[in-house]
N, C-alpha and C. Protein backbone atom coordinates (compact mmCIF):
# COMPACT_ATOMS: atom_id res chain seq x y z
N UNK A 1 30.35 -4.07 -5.87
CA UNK A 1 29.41 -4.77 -6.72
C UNK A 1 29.43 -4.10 -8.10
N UNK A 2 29.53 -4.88 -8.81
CA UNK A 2 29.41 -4.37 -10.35
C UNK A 2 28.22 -3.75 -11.06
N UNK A 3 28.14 -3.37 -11.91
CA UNK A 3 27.07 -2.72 -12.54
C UNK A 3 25.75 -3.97 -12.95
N UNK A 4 26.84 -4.69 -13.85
CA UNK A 4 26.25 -6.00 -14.26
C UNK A 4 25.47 -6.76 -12.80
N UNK A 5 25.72 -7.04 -12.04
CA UNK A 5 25.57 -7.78 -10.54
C UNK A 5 24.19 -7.05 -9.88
N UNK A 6 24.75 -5.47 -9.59
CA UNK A 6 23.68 -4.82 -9.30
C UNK A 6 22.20 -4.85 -10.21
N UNK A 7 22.16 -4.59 -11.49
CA UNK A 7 21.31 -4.51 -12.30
C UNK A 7 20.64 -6.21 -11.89
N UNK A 8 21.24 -6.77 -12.21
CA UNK A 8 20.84 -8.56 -11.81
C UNK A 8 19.67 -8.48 -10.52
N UNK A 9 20.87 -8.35 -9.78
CA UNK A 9 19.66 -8.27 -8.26
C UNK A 9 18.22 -7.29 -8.05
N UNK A 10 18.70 -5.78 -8.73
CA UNK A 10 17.39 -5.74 -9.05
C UNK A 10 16.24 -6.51 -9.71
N UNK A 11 16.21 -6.96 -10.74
CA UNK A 11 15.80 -7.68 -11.81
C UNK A 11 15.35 -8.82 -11.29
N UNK A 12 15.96 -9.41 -10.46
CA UNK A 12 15.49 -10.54 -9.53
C UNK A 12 14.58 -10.27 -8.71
N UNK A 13 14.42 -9.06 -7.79
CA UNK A 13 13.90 -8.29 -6.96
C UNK A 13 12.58 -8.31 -7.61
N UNK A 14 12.60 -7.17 -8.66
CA UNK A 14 11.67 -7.29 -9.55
C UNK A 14 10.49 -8.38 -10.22
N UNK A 15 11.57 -9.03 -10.46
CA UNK A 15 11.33 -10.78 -10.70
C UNK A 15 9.87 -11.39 -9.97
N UNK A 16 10.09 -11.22 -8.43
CA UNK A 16 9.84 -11.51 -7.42
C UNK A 16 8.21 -11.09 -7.03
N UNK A 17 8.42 -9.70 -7.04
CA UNK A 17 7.25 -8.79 -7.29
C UNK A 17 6.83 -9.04 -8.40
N UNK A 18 6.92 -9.06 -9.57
CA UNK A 18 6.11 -9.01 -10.87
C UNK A 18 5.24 -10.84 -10.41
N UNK A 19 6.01 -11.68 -9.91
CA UNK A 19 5.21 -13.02 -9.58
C UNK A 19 4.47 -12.95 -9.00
N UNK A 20 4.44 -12.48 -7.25
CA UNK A 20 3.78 -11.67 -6.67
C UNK A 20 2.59 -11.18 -6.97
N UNK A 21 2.43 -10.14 -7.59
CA UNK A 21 1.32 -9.59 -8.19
C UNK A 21 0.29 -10.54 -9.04
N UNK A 22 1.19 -11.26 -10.27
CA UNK A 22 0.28 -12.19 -10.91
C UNK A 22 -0.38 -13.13 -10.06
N UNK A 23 0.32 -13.64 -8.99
CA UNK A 23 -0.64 -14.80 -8.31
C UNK A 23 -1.44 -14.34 -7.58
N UNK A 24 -1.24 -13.05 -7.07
CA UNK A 24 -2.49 -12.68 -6.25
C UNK A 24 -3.52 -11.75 -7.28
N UNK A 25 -3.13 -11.58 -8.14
CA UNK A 25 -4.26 -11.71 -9.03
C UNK A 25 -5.11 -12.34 -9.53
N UNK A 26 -4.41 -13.57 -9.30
CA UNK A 26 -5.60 -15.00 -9.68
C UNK A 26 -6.17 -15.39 -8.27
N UNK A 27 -5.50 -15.03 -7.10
CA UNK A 27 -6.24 -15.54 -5.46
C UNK A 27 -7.37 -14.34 -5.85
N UNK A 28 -7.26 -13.05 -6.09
CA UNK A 28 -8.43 -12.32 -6.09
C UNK A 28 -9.55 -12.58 -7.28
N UNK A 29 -9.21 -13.25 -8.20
CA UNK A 29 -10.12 -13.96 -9.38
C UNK A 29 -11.00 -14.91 -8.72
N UNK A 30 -10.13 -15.78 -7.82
CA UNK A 30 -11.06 -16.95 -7.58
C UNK A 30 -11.19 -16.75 -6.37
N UNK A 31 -11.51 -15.50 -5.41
CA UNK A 31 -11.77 -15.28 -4.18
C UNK A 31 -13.60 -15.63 -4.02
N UNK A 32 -13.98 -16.02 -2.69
CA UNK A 32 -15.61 -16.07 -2.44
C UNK A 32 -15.76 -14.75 -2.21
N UNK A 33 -14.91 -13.66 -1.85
CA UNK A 33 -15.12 -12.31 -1.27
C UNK A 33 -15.48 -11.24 -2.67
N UNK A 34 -16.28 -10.45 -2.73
CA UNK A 34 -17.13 -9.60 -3.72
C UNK A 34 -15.37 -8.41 -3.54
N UNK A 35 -15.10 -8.16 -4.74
CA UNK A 35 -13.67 -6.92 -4.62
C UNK A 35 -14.16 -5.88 -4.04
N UNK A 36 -12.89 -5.45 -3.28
CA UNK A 36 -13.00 -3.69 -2.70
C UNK A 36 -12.72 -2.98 -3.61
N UNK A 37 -13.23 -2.05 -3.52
CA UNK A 37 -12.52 -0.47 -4.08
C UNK A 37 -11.39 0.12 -3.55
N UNK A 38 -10.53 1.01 -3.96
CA UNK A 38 -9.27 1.41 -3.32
C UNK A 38 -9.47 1.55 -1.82
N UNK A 39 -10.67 2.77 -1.59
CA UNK A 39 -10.50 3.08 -0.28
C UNK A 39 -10.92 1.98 0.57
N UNK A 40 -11.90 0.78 0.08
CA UNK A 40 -11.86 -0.37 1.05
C UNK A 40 -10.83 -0.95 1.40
N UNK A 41 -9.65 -0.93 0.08
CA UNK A 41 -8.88 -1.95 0.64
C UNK A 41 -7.55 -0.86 1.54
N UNK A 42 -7.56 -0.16 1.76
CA UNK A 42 -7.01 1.15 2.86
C UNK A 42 -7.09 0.72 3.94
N UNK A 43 -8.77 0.62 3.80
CA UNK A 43 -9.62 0.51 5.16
C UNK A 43 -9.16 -0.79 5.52
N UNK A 44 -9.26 -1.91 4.78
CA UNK A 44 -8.82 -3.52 4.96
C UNK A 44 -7.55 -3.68 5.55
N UNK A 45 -6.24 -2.85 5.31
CA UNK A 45 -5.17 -2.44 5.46
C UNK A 45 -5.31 -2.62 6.75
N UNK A 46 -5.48 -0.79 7.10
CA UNK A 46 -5.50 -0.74 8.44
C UNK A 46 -6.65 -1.69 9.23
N UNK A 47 -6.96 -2.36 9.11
CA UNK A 47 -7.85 -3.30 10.20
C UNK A 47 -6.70 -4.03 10.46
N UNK A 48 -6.33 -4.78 8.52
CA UNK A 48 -5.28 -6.08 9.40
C UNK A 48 -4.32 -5.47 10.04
N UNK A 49 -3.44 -4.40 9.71
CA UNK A 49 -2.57 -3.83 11.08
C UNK A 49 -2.81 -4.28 12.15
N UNK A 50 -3.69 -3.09 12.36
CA UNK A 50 -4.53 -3.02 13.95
C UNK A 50 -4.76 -4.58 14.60
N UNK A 51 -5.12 -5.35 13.82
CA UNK A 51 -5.43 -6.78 14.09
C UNK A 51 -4.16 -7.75 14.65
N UNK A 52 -3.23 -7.28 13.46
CA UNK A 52 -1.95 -7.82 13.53
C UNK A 52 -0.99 -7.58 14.90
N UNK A 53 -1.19 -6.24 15.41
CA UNK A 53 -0.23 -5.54 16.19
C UNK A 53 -1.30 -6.09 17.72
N UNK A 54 -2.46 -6.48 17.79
CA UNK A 54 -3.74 -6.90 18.93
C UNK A 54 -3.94 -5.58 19.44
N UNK A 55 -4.26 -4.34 18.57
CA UNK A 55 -5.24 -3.67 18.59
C UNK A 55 -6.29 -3.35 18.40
N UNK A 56 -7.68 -3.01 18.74
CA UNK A 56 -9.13 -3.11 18.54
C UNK A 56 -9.28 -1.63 17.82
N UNK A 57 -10.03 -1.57 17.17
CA UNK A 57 -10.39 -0.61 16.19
C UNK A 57 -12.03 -0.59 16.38
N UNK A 58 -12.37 0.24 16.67
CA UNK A 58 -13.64 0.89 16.52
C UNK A 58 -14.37 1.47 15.63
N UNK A 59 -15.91 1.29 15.32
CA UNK A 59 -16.27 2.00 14.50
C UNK A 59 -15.57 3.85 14.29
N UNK A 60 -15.76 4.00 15.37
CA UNK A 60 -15.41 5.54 15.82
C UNK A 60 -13.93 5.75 15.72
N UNK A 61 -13.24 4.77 15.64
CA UNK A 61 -11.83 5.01 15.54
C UNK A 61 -11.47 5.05 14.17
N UNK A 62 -12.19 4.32 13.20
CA UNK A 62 -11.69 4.18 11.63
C UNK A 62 -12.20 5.75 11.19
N UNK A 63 -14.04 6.18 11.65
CA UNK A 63 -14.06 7.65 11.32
C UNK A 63 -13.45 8.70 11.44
N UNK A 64 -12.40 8.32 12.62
CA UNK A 64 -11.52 9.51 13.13
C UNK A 64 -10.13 9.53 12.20
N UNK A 65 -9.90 9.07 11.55
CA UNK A 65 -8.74 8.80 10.62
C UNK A 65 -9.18 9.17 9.67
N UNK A 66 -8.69 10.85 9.22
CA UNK A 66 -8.63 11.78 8.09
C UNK A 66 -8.09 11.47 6.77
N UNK A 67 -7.14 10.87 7.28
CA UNK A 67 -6.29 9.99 5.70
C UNK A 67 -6.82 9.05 5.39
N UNK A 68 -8.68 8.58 6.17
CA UNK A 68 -9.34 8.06 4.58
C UNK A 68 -10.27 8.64 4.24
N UNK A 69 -10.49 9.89 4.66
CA UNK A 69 -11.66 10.54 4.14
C UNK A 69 -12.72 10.62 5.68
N UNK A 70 -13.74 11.76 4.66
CA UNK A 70 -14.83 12.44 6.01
C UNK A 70 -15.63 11.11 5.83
N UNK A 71 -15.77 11.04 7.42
CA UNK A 71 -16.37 10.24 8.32
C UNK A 71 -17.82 9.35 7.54
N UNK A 72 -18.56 9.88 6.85
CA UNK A 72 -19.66 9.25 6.57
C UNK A 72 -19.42 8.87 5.20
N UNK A 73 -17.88 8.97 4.41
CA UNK A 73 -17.51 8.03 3.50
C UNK A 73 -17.08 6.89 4.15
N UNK A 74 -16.57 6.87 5.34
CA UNK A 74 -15.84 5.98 6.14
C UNK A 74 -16.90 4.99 6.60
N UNK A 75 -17.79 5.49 6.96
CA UNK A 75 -19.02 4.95 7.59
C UNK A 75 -19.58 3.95 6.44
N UNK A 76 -19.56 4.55 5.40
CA UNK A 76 -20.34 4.00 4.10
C UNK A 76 -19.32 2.73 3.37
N UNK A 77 -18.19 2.77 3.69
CA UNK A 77 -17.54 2.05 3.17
C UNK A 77 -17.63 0.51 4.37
N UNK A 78 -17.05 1.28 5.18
CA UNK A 78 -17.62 -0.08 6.67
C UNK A 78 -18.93 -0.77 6.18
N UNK A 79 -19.75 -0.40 5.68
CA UNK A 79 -20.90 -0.97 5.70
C UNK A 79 -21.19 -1.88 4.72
N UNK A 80 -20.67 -1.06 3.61
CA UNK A 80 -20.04 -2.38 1.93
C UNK A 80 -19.43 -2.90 2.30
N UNK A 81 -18.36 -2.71 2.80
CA UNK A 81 -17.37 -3.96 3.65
C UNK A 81 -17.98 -5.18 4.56
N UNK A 82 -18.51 -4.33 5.09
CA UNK A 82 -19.57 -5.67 5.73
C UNK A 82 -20.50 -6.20 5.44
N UNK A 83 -21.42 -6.13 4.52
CA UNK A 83 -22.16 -6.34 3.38
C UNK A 83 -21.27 -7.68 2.04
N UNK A 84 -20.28 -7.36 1.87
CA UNK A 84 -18.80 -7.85 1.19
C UNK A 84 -18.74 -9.51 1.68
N UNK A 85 -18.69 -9.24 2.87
CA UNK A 85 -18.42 -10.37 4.03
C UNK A 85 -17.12 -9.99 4.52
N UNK A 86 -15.94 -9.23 3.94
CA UNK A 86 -14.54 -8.76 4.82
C UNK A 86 -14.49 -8.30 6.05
N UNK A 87 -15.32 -7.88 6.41
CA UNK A 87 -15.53 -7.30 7.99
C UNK A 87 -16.65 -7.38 8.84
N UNK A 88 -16.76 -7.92 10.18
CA UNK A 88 -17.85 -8.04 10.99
C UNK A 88 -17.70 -6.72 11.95
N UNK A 89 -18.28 -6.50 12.72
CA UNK A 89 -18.99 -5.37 13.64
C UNK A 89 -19.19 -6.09 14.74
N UNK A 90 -18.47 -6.18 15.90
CA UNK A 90 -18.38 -6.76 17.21
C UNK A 90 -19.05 -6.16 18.06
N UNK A 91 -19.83 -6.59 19.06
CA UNK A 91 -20.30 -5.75 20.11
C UNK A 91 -18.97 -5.67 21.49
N UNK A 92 -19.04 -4.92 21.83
CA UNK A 92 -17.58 -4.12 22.80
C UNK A 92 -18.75 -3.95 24.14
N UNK A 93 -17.95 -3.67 25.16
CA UNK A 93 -18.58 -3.84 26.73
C UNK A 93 -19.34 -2.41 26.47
N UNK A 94 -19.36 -1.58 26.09
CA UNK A 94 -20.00 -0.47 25.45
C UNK A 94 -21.30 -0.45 24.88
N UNK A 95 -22.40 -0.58 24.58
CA UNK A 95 -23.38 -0.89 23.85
C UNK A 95 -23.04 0.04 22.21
N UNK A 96 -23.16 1.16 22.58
CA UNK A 96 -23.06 2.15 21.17
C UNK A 96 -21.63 1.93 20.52
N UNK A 97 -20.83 1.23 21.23
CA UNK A 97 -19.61 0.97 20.41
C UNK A 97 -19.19 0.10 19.94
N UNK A 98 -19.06 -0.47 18.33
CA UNK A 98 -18.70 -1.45 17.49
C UNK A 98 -17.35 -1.69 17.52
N UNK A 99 -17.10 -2.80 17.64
CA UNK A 99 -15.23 -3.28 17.03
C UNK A 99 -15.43 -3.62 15.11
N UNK A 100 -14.26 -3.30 15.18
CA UNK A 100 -14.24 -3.62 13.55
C UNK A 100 -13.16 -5.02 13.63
N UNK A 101 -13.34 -6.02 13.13
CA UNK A 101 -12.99 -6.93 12.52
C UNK A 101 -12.97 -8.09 11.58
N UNK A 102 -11.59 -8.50 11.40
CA UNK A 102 -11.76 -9.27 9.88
C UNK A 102 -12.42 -10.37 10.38
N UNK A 103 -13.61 -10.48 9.08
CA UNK A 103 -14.43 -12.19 9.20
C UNK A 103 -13.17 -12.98 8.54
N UNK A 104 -13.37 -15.09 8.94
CA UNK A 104 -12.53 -15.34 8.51
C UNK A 104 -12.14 -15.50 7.34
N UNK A 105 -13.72 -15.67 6.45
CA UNK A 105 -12.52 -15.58 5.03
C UNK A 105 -11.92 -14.22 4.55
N UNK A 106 -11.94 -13.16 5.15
CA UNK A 106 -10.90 -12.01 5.20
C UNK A 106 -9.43 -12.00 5.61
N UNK A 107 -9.39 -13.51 6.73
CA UNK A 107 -8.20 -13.99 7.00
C UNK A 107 -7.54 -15.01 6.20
N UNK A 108 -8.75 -15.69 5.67
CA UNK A 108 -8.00 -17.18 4.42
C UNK A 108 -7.32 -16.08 2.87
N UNK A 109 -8.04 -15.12 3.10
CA UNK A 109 -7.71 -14.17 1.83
C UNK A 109 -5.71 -13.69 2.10
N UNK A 110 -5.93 -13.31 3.21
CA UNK A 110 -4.42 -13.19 3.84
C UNK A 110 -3.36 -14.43 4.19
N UNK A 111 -3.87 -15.28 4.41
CA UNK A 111 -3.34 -16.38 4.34
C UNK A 111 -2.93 -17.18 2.63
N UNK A 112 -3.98 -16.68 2.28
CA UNK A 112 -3.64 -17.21 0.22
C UNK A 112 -2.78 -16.34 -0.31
N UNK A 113 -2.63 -14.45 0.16
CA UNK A 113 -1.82 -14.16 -0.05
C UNK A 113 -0.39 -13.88 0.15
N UNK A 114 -0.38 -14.86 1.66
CA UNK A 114 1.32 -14.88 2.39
C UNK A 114 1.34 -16.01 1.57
N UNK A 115 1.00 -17.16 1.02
CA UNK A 115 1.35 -18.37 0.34
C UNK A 115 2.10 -17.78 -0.95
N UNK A 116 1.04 -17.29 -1.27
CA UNK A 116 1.36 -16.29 -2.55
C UNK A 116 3.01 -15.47 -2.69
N UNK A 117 3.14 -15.15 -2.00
CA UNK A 117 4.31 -14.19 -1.81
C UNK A 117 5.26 -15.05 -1.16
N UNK A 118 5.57 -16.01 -0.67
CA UNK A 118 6.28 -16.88 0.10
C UNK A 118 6.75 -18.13 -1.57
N UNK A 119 5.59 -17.87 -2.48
CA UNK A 119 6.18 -18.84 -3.13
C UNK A 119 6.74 -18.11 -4.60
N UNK A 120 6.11 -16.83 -4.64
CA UNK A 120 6.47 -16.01 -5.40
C UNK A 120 8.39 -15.82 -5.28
N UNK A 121 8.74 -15.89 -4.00
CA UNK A 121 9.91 -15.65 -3.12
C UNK A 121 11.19 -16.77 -3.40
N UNK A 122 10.49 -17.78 -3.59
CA UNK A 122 11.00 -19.00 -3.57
C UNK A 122 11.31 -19.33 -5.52
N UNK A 123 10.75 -18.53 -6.22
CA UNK A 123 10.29 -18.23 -7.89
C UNK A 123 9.65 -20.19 -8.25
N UNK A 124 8.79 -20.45 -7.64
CA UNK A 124 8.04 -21.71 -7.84
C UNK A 124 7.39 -21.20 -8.98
């Protein structure tokens, strides 16, 4: 591959992502959902994982995860989050134990942004 060729495909690559970004900048403009802060959207992250892969996440399980911080930032952020409308608090066969999951317009938000990136992809 040539220099010229290579440089191209990056640039396209690039291309791609720079579209990317702008349109989901305007899905988060005209979202019903109030914006996260960095570490919410971490936290948002790993839910949809966990969600994605049909794992349950617990209140107690997001506090136990050091790489987002001590526990009663974690706690505090769950709670703006759910406050937000991005996340509900499930009751589990457990009484004292919460599930964490995405409400649905936390899922139409993910869904506007696979559109997003699918058409970003396509350079519409």
């Amino acid at each position: 591959m040539t220099r010229s060729t290579h440089s191209a495909k990056a640039r396209t690559g690039a291309d791609i992502y720079l579209r990317f970004l702008q349109l989901s900048d305007a899905i988060r403009g005209v979202s019903s959902l109030p914006p996260l802060d960095p570490l919410e959207e971490q936290i948002l992250a790993w839910v949809a994982r966990a969600t994605r892969a049909g794992e349950r996440l617990s209140v107690r399980d997001m506090m136990a995860k050091e790489e987002l911080g001590a526990p009663a930032t974690i706690h505090g952020r769950l709670k703006s989050m759910r406050e937000k409308g991005w996340i509900r608090l499930a009751d589990t066969e457990d009484a004292r134990r919460k599930q964490v999951e995405l409400t649905d317009d936390a899922l139409r938000y993910f869904a506007q942004l696979s559109r997003a990136l699918v058409k970003a992809a396509k350079g519409a």
